[in-house]
Protein backbone atom coordinates (compact mmCIF):
# COMPACT_ATOMS: atom_id res chain seq x y z
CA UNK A 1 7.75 39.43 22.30
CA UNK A 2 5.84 39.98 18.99
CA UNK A 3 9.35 38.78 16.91
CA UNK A 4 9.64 35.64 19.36
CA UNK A 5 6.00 35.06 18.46
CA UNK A 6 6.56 35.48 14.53
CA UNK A 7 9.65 33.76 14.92
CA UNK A 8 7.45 30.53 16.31
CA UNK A 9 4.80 31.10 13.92
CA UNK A 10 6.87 30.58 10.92
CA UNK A 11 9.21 27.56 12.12
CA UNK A 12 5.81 26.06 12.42
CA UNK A 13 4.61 27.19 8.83
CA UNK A 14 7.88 25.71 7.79
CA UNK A 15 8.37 22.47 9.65
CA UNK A 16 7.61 19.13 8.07
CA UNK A 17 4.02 18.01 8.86
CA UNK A 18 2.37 14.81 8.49
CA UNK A 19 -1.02 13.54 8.99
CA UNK A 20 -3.18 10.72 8.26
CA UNK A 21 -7.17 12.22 6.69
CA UNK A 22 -8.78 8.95 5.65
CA UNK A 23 -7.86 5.06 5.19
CA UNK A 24 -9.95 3.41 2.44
CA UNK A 25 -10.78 0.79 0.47
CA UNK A 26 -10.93 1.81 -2.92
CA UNK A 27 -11.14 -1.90 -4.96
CA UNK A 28 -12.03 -5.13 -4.14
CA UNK A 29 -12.62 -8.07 -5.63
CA UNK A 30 -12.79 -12.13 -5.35
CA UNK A 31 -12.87 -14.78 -7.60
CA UNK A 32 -13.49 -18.29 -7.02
CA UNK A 33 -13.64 -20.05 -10.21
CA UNK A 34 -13.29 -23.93 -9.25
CA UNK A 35 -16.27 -23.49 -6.54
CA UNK A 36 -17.36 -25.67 -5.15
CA UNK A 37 -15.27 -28.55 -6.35
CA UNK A 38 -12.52 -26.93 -5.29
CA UNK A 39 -13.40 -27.39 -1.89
CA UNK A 40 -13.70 -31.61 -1.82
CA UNK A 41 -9.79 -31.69 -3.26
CA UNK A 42 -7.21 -32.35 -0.26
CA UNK A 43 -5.78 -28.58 0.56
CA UNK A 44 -2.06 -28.04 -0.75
CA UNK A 45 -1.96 -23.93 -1.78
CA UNK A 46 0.55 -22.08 -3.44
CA UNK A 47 0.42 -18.43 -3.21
CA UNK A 48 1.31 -15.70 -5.35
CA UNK A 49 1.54 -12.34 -4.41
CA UNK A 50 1.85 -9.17 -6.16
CA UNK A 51 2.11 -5.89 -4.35
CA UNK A 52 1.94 -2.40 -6.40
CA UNK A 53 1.84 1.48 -4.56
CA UNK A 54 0.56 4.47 -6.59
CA UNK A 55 0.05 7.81 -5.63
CA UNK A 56 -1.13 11.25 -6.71
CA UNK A 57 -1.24 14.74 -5.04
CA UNK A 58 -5.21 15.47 -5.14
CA UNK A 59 -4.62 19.14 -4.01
CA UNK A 60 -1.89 21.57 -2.42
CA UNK A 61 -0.76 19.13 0.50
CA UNK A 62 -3.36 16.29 0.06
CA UNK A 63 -1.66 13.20 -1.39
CA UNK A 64 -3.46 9.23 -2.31
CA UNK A 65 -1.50 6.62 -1.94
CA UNK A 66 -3.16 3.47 -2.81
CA UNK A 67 -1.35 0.07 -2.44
CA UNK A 68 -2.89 -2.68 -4.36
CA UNK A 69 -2.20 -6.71 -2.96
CA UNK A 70 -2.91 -8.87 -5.89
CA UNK A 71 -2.85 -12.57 -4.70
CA UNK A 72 -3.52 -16.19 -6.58
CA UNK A 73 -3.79 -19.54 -4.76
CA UNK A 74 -3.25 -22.42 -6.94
CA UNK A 75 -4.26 -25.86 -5.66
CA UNK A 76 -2.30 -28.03 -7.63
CA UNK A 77 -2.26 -26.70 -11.04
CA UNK A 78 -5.47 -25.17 -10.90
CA UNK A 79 -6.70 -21.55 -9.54
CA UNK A 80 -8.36 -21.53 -6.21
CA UNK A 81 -9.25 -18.14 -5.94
CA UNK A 82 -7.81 -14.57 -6.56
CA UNK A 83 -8.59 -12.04 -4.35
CA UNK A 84 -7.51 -8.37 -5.27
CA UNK A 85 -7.85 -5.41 -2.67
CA UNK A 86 -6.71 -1.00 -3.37
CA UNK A 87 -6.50 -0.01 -0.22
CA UNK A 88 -5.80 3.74 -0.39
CA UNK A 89 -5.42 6.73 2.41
CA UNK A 90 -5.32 10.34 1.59
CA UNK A 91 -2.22 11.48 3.75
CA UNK A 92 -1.54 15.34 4.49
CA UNK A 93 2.28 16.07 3.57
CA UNK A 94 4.28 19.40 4.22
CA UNK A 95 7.63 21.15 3.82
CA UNK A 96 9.70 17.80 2.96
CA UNK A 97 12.19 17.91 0.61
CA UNK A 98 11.02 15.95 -2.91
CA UNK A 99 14.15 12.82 -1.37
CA UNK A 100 11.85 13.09 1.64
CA UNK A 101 8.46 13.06 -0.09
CA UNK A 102 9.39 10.45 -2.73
CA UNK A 103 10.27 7.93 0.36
CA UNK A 104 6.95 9.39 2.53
CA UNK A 105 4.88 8.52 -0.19
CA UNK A 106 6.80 5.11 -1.75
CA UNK A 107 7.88 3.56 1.87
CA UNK A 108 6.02 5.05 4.59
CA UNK A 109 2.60 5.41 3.54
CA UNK A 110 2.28 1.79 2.41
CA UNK A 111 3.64 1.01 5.69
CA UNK A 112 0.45 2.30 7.52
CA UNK A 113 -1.52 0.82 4.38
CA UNK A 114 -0.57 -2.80 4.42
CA UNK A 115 -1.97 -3.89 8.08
CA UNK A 116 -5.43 -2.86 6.63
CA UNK A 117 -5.35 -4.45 3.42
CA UNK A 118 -3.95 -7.85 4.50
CA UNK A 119 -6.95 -7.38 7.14
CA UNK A 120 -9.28 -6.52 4.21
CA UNK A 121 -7.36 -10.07 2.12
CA UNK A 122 -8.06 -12.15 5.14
CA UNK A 123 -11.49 -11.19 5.22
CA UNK A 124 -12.67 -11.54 2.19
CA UNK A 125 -10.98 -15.02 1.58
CA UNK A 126 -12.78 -16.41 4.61
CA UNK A 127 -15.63 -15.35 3.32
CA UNK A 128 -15.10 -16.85 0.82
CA UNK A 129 -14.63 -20.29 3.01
CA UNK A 130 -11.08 -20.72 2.21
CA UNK A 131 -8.57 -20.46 5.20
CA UNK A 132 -7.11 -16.83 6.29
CA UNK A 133 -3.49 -16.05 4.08
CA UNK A 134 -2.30 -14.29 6.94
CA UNK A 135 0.40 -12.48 4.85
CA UNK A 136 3.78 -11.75 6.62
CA UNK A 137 4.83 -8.45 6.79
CA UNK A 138 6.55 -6.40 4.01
CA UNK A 139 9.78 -4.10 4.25
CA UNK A 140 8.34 -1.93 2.19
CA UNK A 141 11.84 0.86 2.93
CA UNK A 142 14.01 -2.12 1.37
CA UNK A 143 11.44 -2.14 -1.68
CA UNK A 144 11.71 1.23 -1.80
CA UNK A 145 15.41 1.25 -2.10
CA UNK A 146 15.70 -1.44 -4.64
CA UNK A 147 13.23 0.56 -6.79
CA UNK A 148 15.40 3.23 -6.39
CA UNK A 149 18.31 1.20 -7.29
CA UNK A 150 16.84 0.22 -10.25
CA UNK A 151 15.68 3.73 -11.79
CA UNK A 152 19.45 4.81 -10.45
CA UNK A 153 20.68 1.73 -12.97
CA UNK A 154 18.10 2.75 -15.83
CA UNK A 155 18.62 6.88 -15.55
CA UNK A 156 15.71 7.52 -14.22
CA UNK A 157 14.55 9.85 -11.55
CA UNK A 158 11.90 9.37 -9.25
CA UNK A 159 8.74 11.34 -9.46
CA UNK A 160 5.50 12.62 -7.31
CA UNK A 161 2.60 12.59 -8.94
């Protein structure tokens, strides 16, 4: 009984383990230069959006992973308002391989991220009394592979922090 019970013990020591700790904002900020003229021009946006993940292991099996939405509106040539958010989580991650951890921490973290920040976007630019972006969602496994693609193409190898 006692080896059955050692036996369980360390498949469970060994076997992958994920867990969220904490979602986050860790930046945020809004900029509205053209206020309030920009608000008696007739409405025709263009958006611009930049996305960017980061991460770091903080200690043992405690990983960040912030992603950062940049976005610009431009009505007509000039800048309506930029809006900028980090949203970050500290994610518990154990016993993956590092092809397993790169993609935890480049594809599926910023998965669980992104619902929160474009929250966090629409927020803040209603606040700011210009209409919700509502942001469509973002494949963030096929911008994952391209990125991997491309460090494939250049030599390089991916890394955890």
């Amino acid at each position: 009984m006692t080896d059955q019970q050692n036996t369980a013990a360390n498949e469970e020591e060994t076997a992958p383990q994920f867990s969220l700790q904490r979602i986050y904002v860790r930046d945020l900020s809004f900029e509205a230069p053209k206020s309030p003229a920009i608000f008696r021009q007739q409405w025709e946006p263009s958006v611009a959006l930049d996305l960017n993940t980061r991460q770091k292991t903080l200690e043992a099996d405690f990983h960040e992973v912030v992603l950062t939405l940049s976005v610009t509106v431009k009505n007509g040539d000039e800048v309506a308002f930029i809006a900028e958010v980090q949203q970050a989580g500290i994610f518990l991650i154990k016993n993956l391989d590092d092809a397993s951890m790169s993609h935890t921490l480049g594809a599926f973290c910023p998965n669980i991220l992104f619902p929160y920040a474009r929250e966090t976007l629409d927020s803040l630019v209603t606040r700011g009394s210009f209409p919700a972006l509502m942001l469509a969602p973002v494949n963030f496994d096929a911008l994952y592979a391209q990125e991997l693609q491309r460090m494939q193409a250049a030599g390089e190898t991916p890394t955890v922090q």
